[in-house]
PDB file of N, CA and C in Angstrom:
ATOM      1  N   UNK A   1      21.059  15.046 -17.873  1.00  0.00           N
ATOM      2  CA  UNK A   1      20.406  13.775 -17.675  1.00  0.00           C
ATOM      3  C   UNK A   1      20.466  13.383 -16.202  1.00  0.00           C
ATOM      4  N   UNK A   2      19.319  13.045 -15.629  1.00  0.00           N
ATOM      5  CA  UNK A   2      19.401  12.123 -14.210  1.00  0.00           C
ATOM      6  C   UNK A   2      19.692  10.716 -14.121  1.00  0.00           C
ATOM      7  N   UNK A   3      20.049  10.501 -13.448  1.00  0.00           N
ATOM      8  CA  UNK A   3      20.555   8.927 -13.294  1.00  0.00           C
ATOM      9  C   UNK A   3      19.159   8.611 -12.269  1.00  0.00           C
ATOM     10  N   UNK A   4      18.564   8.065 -12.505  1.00  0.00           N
ATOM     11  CA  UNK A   4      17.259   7.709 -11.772  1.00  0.00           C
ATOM     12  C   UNK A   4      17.587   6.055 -10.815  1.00  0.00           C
ATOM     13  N   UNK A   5      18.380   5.509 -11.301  1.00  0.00           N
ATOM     14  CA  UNK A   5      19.058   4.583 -10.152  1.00  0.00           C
ATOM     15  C   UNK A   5      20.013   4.446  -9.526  1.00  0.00           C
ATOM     16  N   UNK A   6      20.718   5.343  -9.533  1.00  0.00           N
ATOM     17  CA  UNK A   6      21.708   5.568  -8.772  1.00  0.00           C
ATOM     18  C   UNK A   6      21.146   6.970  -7.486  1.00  0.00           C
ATOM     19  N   UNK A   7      20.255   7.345  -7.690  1.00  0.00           N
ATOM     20  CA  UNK A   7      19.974   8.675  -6.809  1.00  0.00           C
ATOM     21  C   UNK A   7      19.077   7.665  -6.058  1.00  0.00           C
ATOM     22  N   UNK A   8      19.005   7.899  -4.671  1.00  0.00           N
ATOM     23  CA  UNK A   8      18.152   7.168  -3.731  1.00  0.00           C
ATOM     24  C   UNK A   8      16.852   8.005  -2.947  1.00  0.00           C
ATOM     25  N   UNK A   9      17.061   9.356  -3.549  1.00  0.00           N
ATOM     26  CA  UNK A   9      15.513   9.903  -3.350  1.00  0.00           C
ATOM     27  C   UNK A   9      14.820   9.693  -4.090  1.00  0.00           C
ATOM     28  N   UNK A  10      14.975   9.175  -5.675  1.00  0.00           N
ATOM     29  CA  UNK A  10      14.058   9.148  -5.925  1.00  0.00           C
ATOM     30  C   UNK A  10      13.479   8.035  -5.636  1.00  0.00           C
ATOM     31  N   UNK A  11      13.936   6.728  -5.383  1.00  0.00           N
ATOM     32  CA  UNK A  11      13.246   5.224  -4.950  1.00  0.00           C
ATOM     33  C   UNK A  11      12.525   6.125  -3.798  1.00  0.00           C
ATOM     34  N   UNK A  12      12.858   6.693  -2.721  1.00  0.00           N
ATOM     35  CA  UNK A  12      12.546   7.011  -1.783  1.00  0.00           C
ATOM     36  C   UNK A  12      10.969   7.276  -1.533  1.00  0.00           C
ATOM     37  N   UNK A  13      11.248   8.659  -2.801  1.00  0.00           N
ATOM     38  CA  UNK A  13       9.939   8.975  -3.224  1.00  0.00           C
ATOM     39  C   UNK A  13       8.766   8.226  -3.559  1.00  0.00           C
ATOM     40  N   UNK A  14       9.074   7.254  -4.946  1.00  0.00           N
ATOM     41  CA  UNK A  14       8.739   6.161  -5.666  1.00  0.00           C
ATOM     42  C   UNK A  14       8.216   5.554  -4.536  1.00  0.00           C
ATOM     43  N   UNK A  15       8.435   5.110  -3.714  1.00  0.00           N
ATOM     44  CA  UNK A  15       7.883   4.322  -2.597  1.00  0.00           C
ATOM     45  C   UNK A  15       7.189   4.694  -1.630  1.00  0.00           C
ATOM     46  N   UNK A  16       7.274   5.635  -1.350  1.00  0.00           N
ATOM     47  CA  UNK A  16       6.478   6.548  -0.579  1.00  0.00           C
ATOM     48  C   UNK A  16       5.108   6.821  -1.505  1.00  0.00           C
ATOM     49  N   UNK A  17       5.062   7.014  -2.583  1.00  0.00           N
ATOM     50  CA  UNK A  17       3.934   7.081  -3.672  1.00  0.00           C
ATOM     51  C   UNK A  17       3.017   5.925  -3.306  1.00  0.00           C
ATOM     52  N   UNK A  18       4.026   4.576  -3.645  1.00  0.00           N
ATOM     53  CA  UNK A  18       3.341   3.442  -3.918  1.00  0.00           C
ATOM     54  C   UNK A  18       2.961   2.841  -2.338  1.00  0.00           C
ATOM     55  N   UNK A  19       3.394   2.918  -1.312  1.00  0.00           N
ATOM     56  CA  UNK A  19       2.966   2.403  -0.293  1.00  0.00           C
ATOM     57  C   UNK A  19       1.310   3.670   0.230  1.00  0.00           C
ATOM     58  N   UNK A  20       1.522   4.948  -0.340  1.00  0.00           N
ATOM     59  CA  UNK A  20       0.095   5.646   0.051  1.00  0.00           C
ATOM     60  C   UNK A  20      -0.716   4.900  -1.130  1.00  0.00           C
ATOM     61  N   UNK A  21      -0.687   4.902  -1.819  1.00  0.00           N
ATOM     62  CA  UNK A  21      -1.270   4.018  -3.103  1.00  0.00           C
ATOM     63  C   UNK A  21      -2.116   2.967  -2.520  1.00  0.00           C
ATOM     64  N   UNK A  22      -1.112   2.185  -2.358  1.00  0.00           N
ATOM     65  CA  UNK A  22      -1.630   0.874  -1.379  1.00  0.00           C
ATOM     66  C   UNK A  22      -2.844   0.537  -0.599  1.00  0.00           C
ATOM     67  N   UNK A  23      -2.532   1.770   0.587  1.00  0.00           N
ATOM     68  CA  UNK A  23      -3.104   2.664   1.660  1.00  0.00           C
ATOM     69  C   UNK A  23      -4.693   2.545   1.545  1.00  0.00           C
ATOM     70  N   UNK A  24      -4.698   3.607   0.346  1.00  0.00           N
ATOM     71  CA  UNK A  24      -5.756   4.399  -0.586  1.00  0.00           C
ATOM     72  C   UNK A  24      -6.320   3.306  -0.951  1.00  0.00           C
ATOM     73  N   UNK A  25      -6.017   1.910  -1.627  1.00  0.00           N
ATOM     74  CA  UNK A  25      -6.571   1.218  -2.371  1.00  0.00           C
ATOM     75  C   UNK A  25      -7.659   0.451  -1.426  1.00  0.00           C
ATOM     76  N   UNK A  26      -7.099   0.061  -0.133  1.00  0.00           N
ATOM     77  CA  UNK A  26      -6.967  -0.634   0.912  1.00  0.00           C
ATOM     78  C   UNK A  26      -8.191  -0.356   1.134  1.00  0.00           C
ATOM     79  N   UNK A  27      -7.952   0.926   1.446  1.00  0.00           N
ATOM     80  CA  UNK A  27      -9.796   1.921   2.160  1.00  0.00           C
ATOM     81  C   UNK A  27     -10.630   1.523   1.363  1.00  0.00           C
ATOM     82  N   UNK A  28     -10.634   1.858   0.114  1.00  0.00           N
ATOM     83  CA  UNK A  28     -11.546   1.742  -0.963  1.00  0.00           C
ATOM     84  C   UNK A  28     -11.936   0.125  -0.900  1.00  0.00           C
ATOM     85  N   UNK A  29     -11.175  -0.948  -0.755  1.00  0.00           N
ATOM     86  CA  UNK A  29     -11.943  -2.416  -0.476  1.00  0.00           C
ATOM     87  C   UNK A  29     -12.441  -2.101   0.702  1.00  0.00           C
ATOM     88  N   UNK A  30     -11.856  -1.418   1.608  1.00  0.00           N
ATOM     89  CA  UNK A  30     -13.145  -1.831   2.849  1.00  0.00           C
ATOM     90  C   UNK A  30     -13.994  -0.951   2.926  1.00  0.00           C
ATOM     91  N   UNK A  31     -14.230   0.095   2.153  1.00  0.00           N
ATOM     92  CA  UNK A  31     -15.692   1.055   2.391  1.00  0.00           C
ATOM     93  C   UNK A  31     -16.288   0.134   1.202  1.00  0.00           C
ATOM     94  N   UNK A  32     -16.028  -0.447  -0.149  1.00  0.00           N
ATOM     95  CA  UNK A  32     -16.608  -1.627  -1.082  1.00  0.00           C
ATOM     96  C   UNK A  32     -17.174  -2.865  -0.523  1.00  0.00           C
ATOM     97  N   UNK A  33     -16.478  -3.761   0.760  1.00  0.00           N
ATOM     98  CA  UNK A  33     -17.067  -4.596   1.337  1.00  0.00           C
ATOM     99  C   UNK A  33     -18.001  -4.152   2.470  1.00  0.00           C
ATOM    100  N   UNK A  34     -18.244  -3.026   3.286  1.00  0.00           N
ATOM    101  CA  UNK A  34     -18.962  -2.685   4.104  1.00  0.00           C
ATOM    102  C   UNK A  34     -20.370  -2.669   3.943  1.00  0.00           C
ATOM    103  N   UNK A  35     -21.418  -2.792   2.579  1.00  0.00           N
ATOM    104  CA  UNK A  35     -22.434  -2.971   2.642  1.00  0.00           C
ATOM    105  C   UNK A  35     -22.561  -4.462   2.557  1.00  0.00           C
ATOM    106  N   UNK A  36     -21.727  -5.165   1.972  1.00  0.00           N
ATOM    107  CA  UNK A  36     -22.074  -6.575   2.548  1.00  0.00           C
ATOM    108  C   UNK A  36     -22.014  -6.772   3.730  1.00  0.00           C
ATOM    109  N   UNK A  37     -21.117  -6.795   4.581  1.00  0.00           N
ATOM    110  CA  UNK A  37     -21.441  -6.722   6.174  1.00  0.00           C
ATOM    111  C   UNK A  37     -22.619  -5.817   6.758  1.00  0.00           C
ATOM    112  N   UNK A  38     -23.166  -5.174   6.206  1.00  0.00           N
ATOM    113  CA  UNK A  38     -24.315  -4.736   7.255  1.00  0.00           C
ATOM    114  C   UNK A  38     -25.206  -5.218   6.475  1.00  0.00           C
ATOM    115  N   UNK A  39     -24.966  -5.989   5.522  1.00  0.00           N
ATOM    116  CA  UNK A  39     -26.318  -7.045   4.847  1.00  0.00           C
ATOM    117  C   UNK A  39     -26.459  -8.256   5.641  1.00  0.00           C
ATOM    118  N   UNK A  40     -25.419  -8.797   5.777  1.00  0.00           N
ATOM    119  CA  UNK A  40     -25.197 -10.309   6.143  1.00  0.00           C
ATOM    120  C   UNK A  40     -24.256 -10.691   7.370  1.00  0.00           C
ATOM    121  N   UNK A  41     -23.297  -9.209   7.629  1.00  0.00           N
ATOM    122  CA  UNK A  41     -22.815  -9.691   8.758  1.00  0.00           C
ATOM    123  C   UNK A  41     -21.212  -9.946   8.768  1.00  0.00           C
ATOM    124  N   UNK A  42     -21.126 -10.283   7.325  1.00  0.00           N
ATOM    125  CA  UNK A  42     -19.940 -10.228   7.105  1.00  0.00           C
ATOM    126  C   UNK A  42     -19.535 -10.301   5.962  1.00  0.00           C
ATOM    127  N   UNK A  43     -18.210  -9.516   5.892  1.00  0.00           N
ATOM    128  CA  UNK A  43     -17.543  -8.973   3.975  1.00  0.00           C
ATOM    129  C   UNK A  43     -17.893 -10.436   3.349  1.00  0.00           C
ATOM    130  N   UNK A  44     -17.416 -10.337   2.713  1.00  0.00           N
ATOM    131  CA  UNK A  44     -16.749 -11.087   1.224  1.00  0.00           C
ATOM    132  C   UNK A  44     -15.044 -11.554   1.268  1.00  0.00           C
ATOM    133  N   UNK A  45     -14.954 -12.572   1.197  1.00  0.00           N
ATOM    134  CA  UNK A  45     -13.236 -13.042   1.132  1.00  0.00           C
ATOM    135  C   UNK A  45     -12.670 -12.419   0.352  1.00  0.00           C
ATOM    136  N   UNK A  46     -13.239 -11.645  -0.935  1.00  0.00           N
ATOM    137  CA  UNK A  46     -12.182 -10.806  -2.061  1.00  0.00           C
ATOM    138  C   UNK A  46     -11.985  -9.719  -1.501  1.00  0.00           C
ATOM    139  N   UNK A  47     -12.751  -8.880  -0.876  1.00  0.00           N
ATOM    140  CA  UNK A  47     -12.468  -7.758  -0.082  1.00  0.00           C
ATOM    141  C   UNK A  47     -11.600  -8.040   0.668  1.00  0.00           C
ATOM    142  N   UNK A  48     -11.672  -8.455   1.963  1.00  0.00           N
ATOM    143  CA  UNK A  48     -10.556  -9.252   2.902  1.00  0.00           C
ATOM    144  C   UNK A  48      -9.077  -9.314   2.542  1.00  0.00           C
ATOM    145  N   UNK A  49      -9.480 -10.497   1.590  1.00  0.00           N
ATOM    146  CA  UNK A  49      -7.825 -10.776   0.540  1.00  0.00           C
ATOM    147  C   UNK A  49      -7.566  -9.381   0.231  1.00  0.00           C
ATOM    148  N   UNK A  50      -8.234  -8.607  -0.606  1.00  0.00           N
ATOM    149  CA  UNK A  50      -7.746  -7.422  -1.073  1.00  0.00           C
ATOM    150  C   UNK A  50      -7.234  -6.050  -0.181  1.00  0.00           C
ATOM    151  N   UNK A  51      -7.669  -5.946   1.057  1.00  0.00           N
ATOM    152  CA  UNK A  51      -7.678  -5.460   1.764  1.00  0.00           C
ATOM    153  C   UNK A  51      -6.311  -5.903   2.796  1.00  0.00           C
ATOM    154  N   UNK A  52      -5.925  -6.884   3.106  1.00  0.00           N
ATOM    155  CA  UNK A  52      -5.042  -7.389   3.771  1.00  0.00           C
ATOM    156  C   UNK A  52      -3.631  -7.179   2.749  1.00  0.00           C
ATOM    157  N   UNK A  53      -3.912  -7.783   1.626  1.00  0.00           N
ATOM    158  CA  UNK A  53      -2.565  -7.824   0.652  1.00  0.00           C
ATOM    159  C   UNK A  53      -2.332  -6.355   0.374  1.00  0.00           C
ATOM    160  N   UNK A  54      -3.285  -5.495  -0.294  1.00  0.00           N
ATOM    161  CA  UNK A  54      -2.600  -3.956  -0.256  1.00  0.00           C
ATOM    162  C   UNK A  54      -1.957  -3.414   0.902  1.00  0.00           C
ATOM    163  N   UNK A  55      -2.910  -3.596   2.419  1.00  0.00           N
ATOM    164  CA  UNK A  55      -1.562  -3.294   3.153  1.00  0.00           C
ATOM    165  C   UNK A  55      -0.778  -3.758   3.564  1.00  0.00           C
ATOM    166  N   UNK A  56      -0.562  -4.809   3.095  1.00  0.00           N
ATOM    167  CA  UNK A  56       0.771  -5.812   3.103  1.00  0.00           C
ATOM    168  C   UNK A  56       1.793  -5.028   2.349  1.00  0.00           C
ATOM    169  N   UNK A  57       1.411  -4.780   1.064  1.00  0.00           N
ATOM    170  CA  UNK A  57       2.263  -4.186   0.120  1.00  0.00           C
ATOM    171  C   UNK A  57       2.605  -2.845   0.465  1.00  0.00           C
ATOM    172  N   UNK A  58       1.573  -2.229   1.526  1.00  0.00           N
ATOM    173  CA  UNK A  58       2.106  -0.846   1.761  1.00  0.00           C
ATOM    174  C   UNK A  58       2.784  -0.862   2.539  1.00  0.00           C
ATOM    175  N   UNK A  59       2.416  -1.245   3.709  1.00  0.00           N
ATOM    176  CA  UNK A  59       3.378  -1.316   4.882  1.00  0.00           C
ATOM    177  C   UNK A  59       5.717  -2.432   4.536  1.00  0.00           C
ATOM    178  N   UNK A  60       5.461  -2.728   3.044  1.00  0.00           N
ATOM    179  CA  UNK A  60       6.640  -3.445   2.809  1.00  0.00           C
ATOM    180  C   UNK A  60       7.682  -1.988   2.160  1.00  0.00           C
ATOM    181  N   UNK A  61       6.243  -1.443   1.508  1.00  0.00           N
ATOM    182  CA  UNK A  61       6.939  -0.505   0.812  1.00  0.00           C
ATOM    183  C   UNK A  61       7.359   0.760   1.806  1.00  0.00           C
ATOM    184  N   UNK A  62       7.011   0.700   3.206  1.00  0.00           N
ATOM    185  CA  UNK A  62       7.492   1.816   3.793  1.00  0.00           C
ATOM    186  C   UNK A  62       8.485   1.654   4.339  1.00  0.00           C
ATOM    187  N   UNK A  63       8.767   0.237   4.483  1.00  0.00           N
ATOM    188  CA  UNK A  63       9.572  -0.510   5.297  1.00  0.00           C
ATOM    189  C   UNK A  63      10.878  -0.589   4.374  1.00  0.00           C
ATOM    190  N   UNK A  64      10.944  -0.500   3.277  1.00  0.00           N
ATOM    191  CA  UNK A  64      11.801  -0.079   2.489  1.00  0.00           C
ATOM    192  C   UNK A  64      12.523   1.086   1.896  1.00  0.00           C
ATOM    193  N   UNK A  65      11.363   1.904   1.741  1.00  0.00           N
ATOM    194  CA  UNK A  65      11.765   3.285   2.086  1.00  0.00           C
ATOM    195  C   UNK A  65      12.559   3.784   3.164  1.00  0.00           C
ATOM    196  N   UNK A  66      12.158   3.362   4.370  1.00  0.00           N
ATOM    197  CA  UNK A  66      13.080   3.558   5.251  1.00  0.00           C
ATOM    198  C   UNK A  66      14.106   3.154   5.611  1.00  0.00           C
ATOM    199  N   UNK A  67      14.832   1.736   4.930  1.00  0.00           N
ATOM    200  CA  UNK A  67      15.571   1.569   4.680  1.00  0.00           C
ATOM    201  C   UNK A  67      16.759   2.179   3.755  1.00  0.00           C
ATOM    202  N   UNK A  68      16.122   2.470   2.766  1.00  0.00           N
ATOM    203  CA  UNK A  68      17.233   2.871   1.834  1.00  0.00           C
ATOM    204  C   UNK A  68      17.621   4.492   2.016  1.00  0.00           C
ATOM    205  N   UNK A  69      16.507   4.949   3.651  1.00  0.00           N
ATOM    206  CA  UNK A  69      16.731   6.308   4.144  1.00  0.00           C
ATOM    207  C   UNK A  69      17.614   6.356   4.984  1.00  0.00           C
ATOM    208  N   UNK A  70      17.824   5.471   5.888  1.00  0.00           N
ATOM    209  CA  UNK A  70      18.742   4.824   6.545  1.00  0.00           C
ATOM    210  C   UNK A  70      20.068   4.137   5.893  1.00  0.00           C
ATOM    211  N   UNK A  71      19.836   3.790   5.236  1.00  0.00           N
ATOM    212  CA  UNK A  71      21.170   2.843   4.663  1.00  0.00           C
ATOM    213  C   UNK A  71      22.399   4.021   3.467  1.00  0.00           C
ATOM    214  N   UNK A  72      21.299   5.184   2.990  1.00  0.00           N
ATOM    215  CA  UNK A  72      21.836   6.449   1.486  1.00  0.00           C
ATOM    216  C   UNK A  72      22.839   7.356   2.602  1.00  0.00           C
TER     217      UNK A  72
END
């Protein structure tokens, strides 16, 4: 049996997953809002929001990762 919280590669990993995740999602709102801007000039606030908060969430999650790479 693994102890999956007590081992700190695997968060490591786990986070490293979820912050490219993020990443990935991120792109995908802004190649999704980009034909509104070359319609009108400019995105859509849900794109934006969506786009800002995923890499919010990615960049927290790397920032944690590297922590607990630093800290194991």
């Amino acid at each position: 049996m693994t102890m999956l919280l007590a081992d700190p590669l695997h968060w490591e990993i786990l986070l490293g997953i979820l912050a490219l995740t993020c990443w990935m999602a991120a792109g995908v709102a802004t190649i999704l809002g980009t034909p509104e801007e070359i319609r009108h000039g400019k995105t859509s606030k849900a794109c934006d929001y969506a786009t800002t908060g995923l890499t919010g969430a990615g960049i927290i999650s790397a920032v944690a990762m590297v922590a607990i790479l630093v800290l194991a």
